[in-house]
Protein backbone atom coordinates (compact mmCIF):
# COMPACT_ATOMS: atom_id res chain seq x y z
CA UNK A 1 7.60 -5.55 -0.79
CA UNK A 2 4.59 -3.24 -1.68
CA UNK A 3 6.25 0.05 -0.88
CA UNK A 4 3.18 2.18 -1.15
CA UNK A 5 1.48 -0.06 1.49
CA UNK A 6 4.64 0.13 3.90
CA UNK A 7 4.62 3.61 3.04
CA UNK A 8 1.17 4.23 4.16
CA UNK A 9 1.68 2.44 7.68
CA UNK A 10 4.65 3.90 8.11
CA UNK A 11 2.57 7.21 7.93
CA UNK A 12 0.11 5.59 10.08
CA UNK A 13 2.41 4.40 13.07
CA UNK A 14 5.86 6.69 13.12
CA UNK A 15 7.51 5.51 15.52
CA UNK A 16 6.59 1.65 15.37
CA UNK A 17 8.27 -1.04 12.93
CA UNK A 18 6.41 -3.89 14.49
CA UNK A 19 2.98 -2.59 13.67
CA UNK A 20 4.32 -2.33 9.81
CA UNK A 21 6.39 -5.27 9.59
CA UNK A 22 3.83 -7.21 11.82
CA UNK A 23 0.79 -6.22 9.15
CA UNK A 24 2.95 -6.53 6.22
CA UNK A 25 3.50 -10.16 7.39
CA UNK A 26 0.04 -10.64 8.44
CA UNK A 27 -1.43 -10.05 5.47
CA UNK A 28 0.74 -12.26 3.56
CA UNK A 29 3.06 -9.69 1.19
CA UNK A 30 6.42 -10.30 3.35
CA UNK A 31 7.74 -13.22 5.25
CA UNK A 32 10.24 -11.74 7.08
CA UNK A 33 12.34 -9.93 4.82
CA UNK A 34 11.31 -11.60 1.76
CA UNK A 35 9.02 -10.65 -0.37
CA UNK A 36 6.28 -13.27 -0.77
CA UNK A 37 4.01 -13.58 -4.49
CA UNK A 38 0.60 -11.88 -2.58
CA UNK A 39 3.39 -8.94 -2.10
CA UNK A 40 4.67 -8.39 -5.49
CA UNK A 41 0.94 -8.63 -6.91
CA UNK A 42 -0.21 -6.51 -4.84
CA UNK A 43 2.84 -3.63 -6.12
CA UNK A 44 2.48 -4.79 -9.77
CA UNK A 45 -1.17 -3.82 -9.12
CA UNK A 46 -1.00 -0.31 -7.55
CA UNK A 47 1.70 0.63 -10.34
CA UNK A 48 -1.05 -0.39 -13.11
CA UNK A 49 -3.67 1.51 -11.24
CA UNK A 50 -1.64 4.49 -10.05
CA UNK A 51 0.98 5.01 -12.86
CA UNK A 52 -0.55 5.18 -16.44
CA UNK A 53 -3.17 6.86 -17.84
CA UNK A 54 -4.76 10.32 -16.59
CA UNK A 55 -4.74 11.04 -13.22
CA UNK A 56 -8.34 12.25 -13.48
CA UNK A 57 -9.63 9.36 -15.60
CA UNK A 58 -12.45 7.99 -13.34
CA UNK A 59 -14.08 11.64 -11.87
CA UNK A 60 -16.35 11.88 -15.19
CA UNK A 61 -19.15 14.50 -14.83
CA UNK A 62 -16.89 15.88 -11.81
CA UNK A 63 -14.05 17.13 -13.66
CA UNK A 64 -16.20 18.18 -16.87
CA UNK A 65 -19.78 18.91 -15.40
CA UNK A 66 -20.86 19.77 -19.49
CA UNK A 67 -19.33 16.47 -20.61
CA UNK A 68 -21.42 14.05 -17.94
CA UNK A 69 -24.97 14.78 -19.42
């Protein structure tokens, strides 16, 4: 299962499982307690977007006002 996204609604409802579990299911990563295809692109996804590269990579003239003339 995505465990940034159950992360995040953990976050979002503390004290509820059925609001994660519910969405998670919803949205088509889990079945239950499997996890379904949708799920595991969805994780193989956020670990190539979030994981390599530099953490900065996409703030440009932000990061380096000089460099984004």
């Amino acid at each position: 299962m995505p465990k940034f996204l159950e992360q995040k609604l953990k976050a979002e409802y503390p004290n509820n499982p059925h609001a994660v579990f519910g969405t998670l299911n919803a949205i088509g990563a889990m079945h239950g307690n499997k996890e379904m295809a949708n799920g595991k692109r969805m994780e193989a996804k956020h670990a190539r977007d979030m994981g390599t590269g530099h953490p900065h990579k996409n703030l440009g003239k932000f990061l380096h006002p000089k460099k984004g003339r």
